[in-house]
Protein backbone atom coordinates (compact mmCIF):
# COMPACT_ATOMS: atom_id res chain seq x y z
CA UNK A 1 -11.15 -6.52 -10.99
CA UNK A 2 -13.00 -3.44 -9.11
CA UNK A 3 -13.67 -0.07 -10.56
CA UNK A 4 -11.84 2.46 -8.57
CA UNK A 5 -14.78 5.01 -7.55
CA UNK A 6 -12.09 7.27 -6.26
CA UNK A 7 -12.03 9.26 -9.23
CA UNK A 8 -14.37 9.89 -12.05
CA UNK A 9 -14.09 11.48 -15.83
CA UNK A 10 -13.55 14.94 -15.40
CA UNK A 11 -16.45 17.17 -16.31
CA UNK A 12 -14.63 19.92 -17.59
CA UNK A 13 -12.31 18.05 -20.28
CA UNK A 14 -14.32 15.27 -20.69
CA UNK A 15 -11.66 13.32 -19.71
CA UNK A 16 -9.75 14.37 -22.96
CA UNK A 17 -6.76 15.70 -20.35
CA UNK A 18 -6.02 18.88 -22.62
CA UNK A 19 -7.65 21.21 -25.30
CA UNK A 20 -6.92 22.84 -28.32
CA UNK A 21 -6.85 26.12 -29.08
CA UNK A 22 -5.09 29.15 -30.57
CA UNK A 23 -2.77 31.58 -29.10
CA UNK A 24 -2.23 34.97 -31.38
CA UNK A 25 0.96 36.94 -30.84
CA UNK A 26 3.13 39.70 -31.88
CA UNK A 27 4.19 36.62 -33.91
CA UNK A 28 1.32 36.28 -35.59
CA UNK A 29 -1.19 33.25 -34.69
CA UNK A 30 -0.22 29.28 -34.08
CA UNK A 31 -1.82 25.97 -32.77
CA UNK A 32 -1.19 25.46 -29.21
CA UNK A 33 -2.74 22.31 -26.65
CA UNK A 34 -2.98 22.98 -22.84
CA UNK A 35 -3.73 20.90 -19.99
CA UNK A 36 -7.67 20.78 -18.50
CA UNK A 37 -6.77 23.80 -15.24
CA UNK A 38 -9.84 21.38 -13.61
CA UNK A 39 -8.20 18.21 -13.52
CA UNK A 40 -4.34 19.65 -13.94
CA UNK A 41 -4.36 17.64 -17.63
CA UNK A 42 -4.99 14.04 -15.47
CA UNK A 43 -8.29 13.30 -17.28
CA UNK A 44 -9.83 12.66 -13.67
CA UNK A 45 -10.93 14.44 -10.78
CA UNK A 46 -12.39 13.32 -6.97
CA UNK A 47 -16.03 12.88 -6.69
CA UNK A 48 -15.91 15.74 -3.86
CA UNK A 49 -14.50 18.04 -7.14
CA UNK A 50 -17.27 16.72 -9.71
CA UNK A 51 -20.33 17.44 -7.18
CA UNK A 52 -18.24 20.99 -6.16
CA UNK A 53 -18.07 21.74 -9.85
CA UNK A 54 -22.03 20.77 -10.15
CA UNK A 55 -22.63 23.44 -7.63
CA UNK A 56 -20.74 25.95 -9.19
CA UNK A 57 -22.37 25.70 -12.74
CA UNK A 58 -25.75 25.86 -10.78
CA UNK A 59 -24.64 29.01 -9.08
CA UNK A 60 -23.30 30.56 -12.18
CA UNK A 61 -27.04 29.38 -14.03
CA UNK A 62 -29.08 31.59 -11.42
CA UNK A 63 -26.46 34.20 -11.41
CA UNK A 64 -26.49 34.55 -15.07
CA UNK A 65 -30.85 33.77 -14.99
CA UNK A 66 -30.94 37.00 -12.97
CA UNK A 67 -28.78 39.31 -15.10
CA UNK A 68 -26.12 39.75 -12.77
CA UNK A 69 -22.74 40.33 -13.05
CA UNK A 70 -19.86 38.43 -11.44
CA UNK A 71 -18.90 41.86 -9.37
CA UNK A 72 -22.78 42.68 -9.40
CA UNK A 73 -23.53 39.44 -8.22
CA UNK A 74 -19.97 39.04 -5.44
CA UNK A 75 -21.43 42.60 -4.29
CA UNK A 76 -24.73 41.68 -2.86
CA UNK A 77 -23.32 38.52 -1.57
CA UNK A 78 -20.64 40.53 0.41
CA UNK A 79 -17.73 38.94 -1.12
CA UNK A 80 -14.57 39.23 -3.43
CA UNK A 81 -15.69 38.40 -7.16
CA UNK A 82 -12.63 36.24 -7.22
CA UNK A 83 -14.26 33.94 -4.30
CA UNK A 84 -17.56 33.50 -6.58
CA UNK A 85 -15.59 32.81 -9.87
CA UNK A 86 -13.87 29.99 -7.65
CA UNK A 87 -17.33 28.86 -6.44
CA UNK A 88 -18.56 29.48 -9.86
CA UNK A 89 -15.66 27.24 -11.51
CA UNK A 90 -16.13 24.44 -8.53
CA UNK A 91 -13.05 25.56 -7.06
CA UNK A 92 -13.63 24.77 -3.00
CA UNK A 93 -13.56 28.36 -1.11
């Protein structure tokens, strides 16, 4: 029996699929458990999305090492700070 190398663990859940967290209201507060947005709650991603995601968190590392902003950094970069969150969160442009 072969691995399958066409997808890996992925780095965001861990491979855990979903997390836990809690959601406060109007209501008042509760429990809630909502799929990894990285690997849509599959527990596995592409290689291509693990390196992209690698990239990111080294862009966001230097970002953050030089005291920028998101919208400080997206400025002097010449682009929307919603393209360098999605860079930033290994999203592909």
């Amino acid at each position: 029996m072969s691995v399958d190398e066409s997808v890996v663990t992925c780095p965001k859940c861990r491979g855990a699929k979903a997390f836990e967290g809690i959601a406060c209201g109007a209501d008042g507060c509760r429990m809630i458990v909502s799929a990894c947005d990285f690997c849509k709650g599959t527990g596995a991603v592409s290689p291509a999305r693990v390196q992209a995601w690698e990239r990111g968190r080294l862009i966001r590392d230097e970002r953050v090492r030089q005291g920028l902003t998101l919208h400080e950094k997206a400025a002097l970069l010449g682009m929307e700070p919603a393209a360098l969150n999605g860079l930033e969160r290994g999203r592909e442009p």
